[in-house]
C-alpha atoms as a PDB file:
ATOM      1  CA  UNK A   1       0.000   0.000   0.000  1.00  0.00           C
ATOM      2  CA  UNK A   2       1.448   3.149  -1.162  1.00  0.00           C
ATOM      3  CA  UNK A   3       1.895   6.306   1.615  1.00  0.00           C
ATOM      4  CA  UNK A   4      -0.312   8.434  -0.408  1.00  0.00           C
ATOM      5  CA  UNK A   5      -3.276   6.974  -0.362  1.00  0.00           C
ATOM      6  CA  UNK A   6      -3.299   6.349   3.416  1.00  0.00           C
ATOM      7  CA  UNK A   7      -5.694   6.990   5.786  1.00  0.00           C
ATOM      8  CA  UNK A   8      -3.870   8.167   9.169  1.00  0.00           C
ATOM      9  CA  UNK A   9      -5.712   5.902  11.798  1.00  0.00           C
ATOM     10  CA  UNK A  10      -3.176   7.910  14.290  1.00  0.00           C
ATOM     11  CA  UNK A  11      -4.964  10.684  16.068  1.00  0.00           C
ATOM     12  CA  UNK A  12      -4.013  13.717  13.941  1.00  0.00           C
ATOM     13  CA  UNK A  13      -2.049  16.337  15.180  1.00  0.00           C
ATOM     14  CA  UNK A  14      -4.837  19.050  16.855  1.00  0.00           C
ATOM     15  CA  UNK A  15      -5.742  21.784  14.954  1.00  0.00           C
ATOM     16  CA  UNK A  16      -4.884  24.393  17.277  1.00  0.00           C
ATOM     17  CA  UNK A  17      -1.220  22.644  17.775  1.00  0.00           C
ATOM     18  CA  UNK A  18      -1.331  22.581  14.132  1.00  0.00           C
ATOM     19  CA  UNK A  19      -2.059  26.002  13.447  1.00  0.00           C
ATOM     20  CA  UNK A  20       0.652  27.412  15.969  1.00  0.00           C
ATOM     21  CA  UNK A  21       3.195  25.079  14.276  1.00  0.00           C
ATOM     22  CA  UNK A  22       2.148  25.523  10.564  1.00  0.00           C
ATOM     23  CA  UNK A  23       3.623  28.456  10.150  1.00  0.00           C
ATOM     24  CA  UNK A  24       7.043  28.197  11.079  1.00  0.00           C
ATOM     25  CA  UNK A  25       7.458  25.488   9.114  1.00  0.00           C
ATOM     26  CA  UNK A  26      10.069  26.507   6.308  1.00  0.00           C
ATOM     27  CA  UNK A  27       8.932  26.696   2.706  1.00  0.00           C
ATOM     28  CA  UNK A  28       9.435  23.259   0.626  1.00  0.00           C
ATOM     29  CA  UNK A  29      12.233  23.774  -1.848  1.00  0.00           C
ATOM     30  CA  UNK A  30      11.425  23.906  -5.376  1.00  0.00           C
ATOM     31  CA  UNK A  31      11.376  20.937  -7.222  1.00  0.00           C
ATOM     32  CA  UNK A  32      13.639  19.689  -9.851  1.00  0.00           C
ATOM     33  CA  UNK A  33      12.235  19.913 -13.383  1.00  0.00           C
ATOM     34  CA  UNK A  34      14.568  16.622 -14.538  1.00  0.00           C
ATOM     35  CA  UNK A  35      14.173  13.767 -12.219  1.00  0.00           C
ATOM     36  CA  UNK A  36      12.314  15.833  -9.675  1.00  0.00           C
ATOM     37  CA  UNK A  37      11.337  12.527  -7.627  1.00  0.00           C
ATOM     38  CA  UNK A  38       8.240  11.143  -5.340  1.00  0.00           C
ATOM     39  CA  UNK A  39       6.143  13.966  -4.468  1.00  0.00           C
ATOM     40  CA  UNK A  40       6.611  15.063  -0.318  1.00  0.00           C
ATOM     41  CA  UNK A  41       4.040  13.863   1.733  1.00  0.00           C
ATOM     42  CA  UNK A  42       1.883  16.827   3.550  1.00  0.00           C
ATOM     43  CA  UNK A  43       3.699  18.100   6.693  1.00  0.00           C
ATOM     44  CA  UNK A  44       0.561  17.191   8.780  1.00  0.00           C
ATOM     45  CA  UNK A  45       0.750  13.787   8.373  1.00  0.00           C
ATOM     46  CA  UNK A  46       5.100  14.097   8.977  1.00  0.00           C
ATOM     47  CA  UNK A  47       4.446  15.786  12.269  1.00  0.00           C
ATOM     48  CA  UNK A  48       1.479  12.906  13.319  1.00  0.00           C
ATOM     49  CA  UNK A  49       4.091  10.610  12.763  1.00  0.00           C
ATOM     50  CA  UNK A  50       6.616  12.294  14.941  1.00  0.00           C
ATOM     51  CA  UNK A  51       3.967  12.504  17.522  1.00  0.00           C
ATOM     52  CA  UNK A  52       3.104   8.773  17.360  1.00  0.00           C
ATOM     53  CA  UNK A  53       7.315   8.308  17.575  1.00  0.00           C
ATOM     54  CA  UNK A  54       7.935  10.435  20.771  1.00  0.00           C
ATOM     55  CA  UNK A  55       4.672   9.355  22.344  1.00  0.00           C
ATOM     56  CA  UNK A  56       4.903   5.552  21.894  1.00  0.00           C
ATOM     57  CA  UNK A  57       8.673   5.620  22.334  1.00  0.00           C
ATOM     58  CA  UNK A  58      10.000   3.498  19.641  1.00  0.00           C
ATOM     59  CA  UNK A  59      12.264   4.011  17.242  1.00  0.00           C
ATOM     60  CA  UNK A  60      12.083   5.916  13.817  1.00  0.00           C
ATOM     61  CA  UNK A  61      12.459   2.959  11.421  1.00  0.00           C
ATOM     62  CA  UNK A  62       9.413   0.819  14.146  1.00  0.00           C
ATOM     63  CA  UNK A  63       6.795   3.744  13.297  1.00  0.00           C
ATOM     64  CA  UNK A  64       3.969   2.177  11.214  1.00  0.00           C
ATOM     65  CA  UNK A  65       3.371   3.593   8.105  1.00  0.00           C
ATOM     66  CA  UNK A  66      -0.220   2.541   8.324  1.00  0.00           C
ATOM     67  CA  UNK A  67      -0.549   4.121  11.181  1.00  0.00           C
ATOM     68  CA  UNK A  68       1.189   7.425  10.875  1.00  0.00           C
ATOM     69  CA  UNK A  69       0.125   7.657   6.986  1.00  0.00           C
ATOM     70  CA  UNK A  70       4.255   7.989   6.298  1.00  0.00           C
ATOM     71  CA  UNK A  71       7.241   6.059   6.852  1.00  0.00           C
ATOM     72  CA  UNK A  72       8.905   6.353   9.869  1.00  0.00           C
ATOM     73  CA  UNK A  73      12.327   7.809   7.911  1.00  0.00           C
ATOM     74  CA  UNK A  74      10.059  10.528   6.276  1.00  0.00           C
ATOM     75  CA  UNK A  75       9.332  11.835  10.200  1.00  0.00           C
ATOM     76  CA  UNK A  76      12.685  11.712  11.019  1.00  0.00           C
ATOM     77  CA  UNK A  77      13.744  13.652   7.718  1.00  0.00           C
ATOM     78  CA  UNK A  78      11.506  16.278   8.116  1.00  0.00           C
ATOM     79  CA  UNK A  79      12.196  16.430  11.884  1.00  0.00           C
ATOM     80  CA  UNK A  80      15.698  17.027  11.102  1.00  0.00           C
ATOM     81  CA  UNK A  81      15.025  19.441   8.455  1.00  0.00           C
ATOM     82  CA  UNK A  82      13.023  21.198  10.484  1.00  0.00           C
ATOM     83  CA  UNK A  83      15.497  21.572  13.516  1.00  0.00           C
ATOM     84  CA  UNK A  84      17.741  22.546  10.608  1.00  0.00           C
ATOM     85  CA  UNK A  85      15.800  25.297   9.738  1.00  0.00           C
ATOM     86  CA  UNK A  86      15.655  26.323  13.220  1.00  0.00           C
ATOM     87  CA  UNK A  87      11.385  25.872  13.605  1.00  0.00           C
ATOM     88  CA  UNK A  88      11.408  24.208  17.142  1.00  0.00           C
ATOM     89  CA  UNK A  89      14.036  27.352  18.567  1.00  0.00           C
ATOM     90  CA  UNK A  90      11.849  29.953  17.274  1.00  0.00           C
ATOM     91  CA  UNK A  91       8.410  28.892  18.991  1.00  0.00           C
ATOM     92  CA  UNK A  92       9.745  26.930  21.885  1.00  0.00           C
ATOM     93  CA  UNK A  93      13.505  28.346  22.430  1.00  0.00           C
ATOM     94  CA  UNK A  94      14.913  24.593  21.928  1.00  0.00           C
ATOM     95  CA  UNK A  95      18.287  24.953  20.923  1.00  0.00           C
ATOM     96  CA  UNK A  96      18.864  22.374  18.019  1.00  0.00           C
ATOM     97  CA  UNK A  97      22.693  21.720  18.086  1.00  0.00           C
ATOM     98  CA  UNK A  98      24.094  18.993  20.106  1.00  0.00           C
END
């Protein structure tokens, strides 16, 4: 079963968590015209997935797909890009260097 057409059985990230966070998300990247790749899956359904990791405790690659509507990689990908970009510091003050 392909990621895309998923349903998230995971409780969704809140809306009003959701809203706050939204924002300071950093704008996707344009795409490459040649080879530009699998299309990102919506940041909603990345951040339900890191929820499900942090809150059930297990380990990226042991995150259900089915369950989280993504692969457990994609969370941690976009987690990292995200504390990359500097998104958790600016709303929570979490520093995100070792």
């Amino acid at each position: 079963m392909s990621g895309q057409g998923c349903a998230v059985s995971a409780a969704p990230v809140p809306g009003a968590f959701w809203e706050r966070i939204a924002p300071l998300l950093p704008p996707r990247s344009a795409r490459r015209v040649r080879h530009p790749g699998r299309l990102p899956g919506p940041d909603r359904v990345a951040l339900t997935g890191i929820v499900y990791a942090l809150r059930k405790r297990v380990a990226w690659r042991d995150v259900p797909a089915q369950v989280a509507g993504c692969s457990g990689v994609t969370c941690w990908r976009r987690l990292r890009d995200w504390m990359q970009a500097g998104t958790w510091s600016r709303r929570f003050g979490v520093r995100s260097d070792p």
